[in-house]
Protein backbone atom coordinates (compact mmCIF):
# COMPACT_ATOMS: atom_id res chain seq x y z
CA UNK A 1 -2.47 17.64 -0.76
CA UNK A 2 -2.95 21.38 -1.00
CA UNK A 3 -4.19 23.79 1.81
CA UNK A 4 -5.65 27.14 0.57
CA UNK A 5 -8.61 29.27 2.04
CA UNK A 6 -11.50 28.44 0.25
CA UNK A 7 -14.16 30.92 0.66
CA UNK A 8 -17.75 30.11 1.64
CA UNK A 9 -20.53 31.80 1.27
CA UNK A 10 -21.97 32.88 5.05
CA UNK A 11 -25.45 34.27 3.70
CA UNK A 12 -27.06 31.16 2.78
CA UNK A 13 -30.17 31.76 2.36
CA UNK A 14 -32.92 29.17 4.49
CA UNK A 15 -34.60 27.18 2.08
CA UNK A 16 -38.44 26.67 2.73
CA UNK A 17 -39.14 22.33 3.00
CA UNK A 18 -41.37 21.61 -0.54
CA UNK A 19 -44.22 19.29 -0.69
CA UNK A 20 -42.33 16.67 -1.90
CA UNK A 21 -39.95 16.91 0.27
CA UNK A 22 -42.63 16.69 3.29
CA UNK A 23 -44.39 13.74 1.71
CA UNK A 24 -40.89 11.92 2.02
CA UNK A 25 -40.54 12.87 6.04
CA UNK A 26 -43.96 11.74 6.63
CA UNK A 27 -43.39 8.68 4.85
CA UNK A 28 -39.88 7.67 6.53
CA UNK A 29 -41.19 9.14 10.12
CA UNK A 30 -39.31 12.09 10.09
CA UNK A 31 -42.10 14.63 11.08
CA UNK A 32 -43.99 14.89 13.84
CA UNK A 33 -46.57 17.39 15.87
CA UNK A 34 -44.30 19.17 18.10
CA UNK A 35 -45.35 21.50 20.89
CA UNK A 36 -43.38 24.35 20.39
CA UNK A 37 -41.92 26.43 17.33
CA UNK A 38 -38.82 27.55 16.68
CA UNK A 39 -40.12 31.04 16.03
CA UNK A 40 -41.24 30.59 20.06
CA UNK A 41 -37.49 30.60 21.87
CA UNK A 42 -37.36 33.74 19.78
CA UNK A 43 -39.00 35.65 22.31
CA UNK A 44 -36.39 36.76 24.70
CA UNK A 45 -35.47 40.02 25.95
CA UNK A 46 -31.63 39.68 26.25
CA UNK A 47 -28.76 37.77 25.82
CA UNK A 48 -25.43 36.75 28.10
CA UNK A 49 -22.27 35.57 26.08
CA UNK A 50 -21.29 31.98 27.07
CA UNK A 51 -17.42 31.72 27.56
CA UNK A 52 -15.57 28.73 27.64
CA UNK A 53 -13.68 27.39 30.94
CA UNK A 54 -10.83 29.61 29.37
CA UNK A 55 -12.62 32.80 29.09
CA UNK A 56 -13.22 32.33 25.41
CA UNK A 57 -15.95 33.74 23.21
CA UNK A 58 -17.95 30.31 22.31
CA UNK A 59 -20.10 32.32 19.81
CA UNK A 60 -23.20 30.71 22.13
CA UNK A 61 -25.64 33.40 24.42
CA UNK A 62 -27.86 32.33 26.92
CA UNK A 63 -31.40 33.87 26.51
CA UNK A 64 -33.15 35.57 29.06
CA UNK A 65 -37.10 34.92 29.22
CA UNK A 66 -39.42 36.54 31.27
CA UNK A 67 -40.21 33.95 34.03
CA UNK A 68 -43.39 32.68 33.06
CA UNK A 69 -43.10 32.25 29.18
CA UNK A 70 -39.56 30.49 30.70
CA UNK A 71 -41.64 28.05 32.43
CA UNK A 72 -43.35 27.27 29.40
CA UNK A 73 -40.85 26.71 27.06
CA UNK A 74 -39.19 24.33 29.66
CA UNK A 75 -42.30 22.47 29.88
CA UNK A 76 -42.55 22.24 26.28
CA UNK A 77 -39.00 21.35 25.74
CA UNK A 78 -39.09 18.31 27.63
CA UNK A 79 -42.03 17.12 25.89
CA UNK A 80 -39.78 18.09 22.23
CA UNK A 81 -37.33 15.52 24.03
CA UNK A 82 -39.03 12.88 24.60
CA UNK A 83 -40.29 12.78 21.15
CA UNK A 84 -36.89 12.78 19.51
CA UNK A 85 -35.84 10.19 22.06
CA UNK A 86 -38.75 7.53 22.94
CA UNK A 87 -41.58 8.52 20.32
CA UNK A 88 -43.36 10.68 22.21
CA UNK A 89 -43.25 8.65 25.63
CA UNK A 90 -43.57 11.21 28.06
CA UNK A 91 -42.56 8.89 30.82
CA UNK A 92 -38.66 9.49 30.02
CA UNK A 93 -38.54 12.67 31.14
CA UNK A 94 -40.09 12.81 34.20
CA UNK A 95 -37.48 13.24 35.86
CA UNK A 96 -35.67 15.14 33.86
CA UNK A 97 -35.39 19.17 33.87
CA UNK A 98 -34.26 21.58 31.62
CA UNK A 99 -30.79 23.05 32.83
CA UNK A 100 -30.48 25.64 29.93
CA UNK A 101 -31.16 27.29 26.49
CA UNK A 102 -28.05 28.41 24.17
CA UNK A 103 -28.56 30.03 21.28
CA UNK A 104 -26.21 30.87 18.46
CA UNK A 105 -26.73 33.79 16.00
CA UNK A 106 -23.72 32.60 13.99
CA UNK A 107 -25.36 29.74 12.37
CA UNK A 108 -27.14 30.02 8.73
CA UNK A 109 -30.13 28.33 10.75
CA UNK A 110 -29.25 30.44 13.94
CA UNK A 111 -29.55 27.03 16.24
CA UNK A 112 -30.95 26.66 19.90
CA UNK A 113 -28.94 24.20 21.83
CA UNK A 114 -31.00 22.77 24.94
CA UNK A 115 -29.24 21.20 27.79
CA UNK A 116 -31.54 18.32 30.12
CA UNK A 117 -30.86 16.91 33.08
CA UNK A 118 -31.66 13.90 34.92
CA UNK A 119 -32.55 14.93 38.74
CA UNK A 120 -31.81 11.91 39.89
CA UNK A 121 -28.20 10.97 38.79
CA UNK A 122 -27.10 14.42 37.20
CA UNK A 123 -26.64 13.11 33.83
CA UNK A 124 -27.15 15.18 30.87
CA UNK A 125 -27.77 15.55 27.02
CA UNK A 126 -28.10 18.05 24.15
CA UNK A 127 -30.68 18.76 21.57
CA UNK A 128 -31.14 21.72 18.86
CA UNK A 129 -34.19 23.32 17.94
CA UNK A 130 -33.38 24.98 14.49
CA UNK A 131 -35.28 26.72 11.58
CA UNK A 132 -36.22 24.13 9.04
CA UNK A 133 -33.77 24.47 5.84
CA UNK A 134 -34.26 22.19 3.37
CA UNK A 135 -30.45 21.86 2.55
CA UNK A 136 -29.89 20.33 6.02
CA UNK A 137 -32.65 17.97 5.49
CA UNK A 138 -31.56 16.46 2.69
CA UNK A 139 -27.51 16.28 4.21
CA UNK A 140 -29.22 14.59 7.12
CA UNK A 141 -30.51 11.98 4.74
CA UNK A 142 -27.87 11.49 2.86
CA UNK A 143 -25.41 11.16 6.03
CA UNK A 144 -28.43 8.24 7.07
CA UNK A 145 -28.39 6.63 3.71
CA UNK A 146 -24.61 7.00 2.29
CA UNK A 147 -22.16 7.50 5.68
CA UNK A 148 -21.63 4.68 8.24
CA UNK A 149 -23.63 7.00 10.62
CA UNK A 150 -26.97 6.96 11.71
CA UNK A 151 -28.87 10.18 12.39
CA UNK A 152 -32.02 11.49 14.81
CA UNK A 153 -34.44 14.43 13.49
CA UNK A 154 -37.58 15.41 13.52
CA UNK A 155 -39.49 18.19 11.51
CA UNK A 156 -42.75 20.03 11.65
CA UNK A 157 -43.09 22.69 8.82
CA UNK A 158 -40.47 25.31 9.58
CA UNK A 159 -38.75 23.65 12.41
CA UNK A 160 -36.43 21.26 13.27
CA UNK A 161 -35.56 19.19 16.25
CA UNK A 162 -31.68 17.64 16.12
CA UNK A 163 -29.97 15.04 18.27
CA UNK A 164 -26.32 15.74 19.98
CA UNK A 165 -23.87 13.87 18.10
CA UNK A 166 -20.95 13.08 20.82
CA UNK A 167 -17.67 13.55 19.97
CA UNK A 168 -14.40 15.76 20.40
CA UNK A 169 -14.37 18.71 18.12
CA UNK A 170 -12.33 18.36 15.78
CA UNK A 171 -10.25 21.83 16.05
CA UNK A 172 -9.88 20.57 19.45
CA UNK A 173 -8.48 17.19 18.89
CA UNK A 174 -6.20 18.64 16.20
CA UNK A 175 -4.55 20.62 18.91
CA UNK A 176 -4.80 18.73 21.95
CA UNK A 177 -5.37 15.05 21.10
CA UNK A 178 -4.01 14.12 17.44
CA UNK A 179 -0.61 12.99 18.74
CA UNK A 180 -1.41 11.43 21.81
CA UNK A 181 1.35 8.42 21.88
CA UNK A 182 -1.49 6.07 22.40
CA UNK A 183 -3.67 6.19 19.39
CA UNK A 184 -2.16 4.68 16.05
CA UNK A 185 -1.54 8.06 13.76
CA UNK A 186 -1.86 5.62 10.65
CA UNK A 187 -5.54 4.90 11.74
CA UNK A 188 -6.27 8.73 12.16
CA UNK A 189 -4.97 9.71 8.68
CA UNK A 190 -7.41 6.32 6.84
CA UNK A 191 -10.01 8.41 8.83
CA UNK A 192 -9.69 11.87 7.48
CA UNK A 193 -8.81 10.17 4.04
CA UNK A 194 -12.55 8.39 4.44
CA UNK A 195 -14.34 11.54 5.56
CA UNK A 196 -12.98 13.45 2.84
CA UNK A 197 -13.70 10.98 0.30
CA UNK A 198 -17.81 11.00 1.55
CA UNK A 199 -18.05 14.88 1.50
CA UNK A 200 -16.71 14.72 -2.23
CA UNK A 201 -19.54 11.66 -2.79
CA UNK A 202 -22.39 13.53 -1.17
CA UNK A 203 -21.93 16.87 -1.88
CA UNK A 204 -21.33 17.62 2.18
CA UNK A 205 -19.40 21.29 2.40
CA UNK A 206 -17.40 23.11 5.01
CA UNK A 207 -16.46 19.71 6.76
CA UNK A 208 -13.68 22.98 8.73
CA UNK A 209 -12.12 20.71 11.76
CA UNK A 210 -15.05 22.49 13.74
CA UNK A 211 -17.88 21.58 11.75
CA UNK A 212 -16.85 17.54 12.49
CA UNK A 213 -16.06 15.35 15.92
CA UNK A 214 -13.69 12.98 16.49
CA UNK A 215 -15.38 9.52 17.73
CA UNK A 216 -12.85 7.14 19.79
CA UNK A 217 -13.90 3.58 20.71
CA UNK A 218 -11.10 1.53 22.69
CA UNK A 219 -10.35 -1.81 20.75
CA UNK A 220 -8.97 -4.90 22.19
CA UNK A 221 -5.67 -4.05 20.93
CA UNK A 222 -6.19 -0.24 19.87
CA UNK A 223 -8.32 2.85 19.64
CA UNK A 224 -10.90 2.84 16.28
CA UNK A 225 -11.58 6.65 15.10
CA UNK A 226 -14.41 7.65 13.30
CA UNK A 227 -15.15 11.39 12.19
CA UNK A 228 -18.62 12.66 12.23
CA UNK A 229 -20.31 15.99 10.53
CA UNK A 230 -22.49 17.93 12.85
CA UNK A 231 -22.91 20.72 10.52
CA UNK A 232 -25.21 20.15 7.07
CA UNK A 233 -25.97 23.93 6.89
CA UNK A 234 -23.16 24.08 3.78
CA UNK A 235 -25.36 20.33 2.08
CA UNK A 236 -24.92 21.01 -1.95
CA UNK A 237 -25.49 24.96 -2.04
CA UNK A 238 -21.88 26.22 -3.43
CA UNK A 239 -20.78 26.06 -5.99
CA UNK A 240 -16.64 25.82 -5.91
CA UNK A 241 -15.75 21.70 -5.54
CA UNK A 242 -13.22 22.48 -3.06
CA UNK A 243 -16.03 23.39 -0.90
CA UNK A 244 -16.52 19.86 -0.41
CA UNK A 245 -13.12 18.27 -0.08
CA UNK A 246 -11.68 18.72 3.50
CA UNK A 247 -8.52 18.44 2.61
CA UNK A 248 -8.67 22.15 1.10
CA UNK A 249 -9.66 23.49 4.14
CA UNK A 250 -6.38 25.49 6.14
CA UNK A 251 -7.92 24.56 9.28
CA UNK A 252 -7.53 20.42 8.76
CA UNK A 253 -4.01 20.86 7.96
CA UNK A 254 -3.22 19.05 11.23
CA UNK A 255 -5.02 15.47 9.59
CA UNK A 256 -3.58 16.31 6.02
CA UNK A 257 -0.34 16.82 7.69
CA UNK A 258 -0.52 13.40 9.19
CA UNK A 259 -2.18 11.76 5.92
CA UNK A 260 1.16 12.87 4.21
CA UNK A 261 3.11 11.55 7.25
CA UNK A 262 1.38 8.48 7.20
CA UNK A 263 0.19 7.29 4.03
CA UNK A 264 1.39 6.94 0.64
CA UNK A 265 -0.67 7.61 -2.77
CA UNK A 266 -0.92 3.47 -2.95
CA UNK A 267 -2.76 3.52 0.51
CA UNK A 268 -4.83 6.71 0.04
CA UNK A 269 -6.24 5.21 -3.21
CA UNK A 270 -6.80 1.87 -1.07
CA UNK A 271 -8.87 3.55 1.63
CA UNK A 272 -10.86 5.80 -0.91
CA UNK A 273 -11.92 2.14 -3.01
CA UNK A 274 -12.96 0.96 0.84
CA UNK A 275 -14.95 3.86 1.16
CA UNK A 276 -16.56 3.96 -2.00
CA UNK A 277 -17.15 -0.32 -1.52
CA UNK A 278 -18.82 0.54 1.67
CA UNK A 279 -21.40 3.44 0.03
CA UNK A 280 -22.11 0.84 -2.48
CA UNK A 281 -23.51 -1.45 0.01
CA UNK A 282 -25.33 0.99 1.62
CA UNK A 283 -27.16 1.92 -1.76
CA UNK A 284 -28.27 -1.48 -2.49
CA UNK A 285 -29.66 -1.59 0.55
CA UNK A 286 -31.00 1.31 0.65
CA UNK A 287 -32.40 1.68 -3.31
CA UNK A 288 -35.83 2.77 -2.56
CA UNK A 289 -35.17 5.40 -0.44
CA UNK A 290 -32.91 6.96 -2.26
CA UNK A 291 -35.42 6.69 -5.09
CA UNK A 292 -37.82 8.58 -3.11
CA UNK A 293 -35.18 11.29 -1.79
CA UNK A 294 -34.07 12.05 -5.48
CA UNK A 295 -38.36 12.66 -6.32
CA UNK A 296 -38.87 14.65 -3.37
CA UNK A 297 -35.93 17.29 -4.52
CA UNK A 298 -37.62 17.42 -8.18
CA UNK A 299 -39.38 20.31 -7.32
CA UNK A 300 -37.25 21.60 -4.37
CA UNK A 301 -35.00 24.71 -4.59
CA UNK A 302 -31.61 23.88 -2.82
CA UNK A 303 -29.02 26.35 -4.57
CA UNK A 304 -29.01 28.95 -7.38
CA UNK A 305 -28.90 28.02 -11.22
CA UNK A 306 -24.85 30.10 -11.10
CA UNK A 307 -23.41 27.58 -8.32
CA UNK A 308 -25.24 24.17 -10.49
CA UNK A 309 -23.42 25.71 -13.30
CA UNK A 310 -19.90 25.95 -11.83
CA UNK A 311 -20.09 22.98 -9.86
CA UNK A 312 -21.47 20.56 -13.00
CA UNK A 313 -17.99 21.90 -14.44
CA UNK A 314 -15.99 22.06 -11.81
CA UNK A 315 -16.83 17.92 -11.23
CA UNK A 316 -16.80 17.69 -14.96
CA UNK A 317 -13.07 18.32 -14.27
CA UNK A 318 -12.14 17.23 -11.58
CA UNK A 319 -13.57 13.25 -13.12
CA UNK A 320 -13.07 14.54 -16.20
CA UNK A 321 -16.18 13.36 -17.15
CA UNK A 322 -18.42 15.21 -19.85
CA UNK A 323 -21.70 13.95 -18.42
CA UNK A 324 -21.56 16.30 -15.29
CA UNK A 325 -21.93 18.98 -18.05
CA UNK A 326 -25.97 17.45 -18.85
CA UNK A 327 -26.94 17.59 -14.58
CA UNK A 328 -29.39 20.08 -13.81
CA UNK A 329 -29.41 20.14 -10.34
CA UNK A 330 -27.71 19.31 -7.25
CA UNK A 331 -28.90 16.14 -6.82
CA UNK A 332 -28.09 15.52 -10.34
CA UNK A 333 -24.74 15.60 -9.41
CA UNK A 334 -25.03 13.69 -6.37
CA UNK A 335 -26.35 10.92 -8.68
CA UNK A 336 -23.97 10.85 -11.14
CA UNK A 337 -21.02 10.63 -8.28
CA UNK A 338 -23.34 7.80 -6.61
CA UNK A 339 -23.68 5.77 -10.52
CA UNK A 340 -19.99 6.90 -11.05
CA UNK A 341 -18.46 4.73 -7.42
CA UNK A 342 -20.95 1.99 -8.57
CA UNK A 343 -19.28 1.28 -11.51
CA UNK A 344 -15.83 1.89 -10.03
CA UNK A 345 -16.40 -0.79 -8.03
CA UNK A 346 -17.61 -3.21 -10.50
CA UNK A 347 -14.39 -2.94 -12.21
């Protein structure tokens, strides 16, 4: 596997949610009347840096509100909450309280991460509030339909309302927990192998170690990993291939490293059929709403007519297959890799 530094483009631009694309939230439940805009925790005065327990830049601030527009947004937040969590059930958070708001400028949708607090046995959870891009949308779908994952959204018009997805970073696990003499190296390097093999599938770019967690779950006998994205801001925009294979990326050399370690090119092709089996399923199963994610993008900008052009050939390549050549969009392609693992699997 080779490493290299493959560029990304940082000015994404936001793109606005089409009407197709709303027709499809409203008709899976994925929008919803929420009390607050994004455009609202915009109105701060001020910012403090958050540092890590090590004194580290996090590339988070904490937003200063005057006290009564504070008050509001708290009040607001927790009812934001229980709608992501419990429908709307208000009940949930009574005793709950917002702790904080983070917010992070670095982002392509510039994200608000919300900590809440249960008064009564100090546990806590995250949320985001973001700005509504419909790029992220339709990764968040596609990580529903076509990964073993299940995801938690909501949307009304130009924002959106994320769940926490728990896990250890993966930058951080790559330094601190990848060789621990208790988990099964083999069963970390089928993981990465997996992962990689899905971002290729669905189009899902800049899987960088911190853009994914590690999942552990304590077996029987041994620990299961799983890895998880928790960034779609990258979803089918660029338009270099490499973009979407983590295995590119210099900052997962730590899992390629231990892929090479660990596997050999019989195994690796083993786990990427398993993978591919497994999105099959899920497609079978999940036919008609794929159907109605591929209308809703007919009319929905997601990228510029350049990157569709060099990706269609770079994928032409890569499978050397000619048909990539004939997709005119994104999703095109994401179709034609979905048809193209169907009928690997047949044979």
């Amino acid at each position: 596997m080779e490493i290299e530094d493959v560029k990304i483009s940082r000015k994404k631009p936001i793109y606005p949610v089409g009407t197709g694309l709303n027709k499809y939230l409203r008709m899976y439940q994925r929008d919803a009347k929420l009390p607050l805009a994004y455009s609202e925790l915009l109105n701060f005065s001020e910012t403090v840096p958050v540092m890590d327990k090590y004194g580290n830049d996090t590339f988070w601030e904490t937003p200063l509100y005057p006290p009564h527009l504070q008050d509001q947004l708290y009040d607001a937040l927790r009812v934001v909450y229980a709608k992501l969590k419990a429908s709307g059930n208000t009940r949930i958070v009574e005793h709950k309280i917002i702790d904080r708001i983070e917010y992070c400028a670095f982002g392509n949708t510039k994200p608000f991460r919300v900590r809440i607090i249960n008064r009564l046995n100090d546990v806590y959870d995250y949320f985001y509030i973001k700005q509504a891009d419909a790029s992220r949308i339709y990764g968040l779908e596609l990580e529903e339909i076509l990964s073993p994952n299940q995801v938690n959204y909501l949307v009304d018009r130009d924002t959106l309302v994320e769940e926490h997805i728990v896990g250890i970073p993966g930058d951080v696990f790559s330094k601190f927990g990848i060789h621990n003499p208790e988990y099964n190296q083999t069963r970390i390097a089928k993981e990465f192998v997996k992962f990689n093999e899905r971002c290729i599938i669905s189009l899902l770019g800049d899987m960088r170690a911190y853009n994914f967690v590690m999942q552990i779950t304590p077996d029987f006998d041994d620990f299961q990993f799983r890895i998880r994205a928790i960034d779609f801001d990258q979803q089918f925009y660029e338009g270099n291939p490499k973009v979407y294979m983590p295995q590119y990326f210099k900052e997962n050399f730590p899992y390629v490293k231990l892929a090479m370690e660990h596997l050999n090119e019989k195994t690796v092709l083993q786990y990427q059929q398993e993978e591919c089996s497994s999105i099959v399923h899920r497609v079978r199963s999940e036919r008609h709403r794929i159907k109605d994610l591929r209308d809703a993008s007919k009319l929905q900008e997601l990228s510029t007519p350049e990157n569709i052009k060099r990706l269609r050939e770079g994928y032409g390549a890569f499978y050397n297959n000619e048909a990539y050549l004939d997709c005119k969009s994104m999703t095109d392609i994401v179709e034609l890799n979905v048809k193209n693992v169907i009928r690997q699997v047949k044979l």
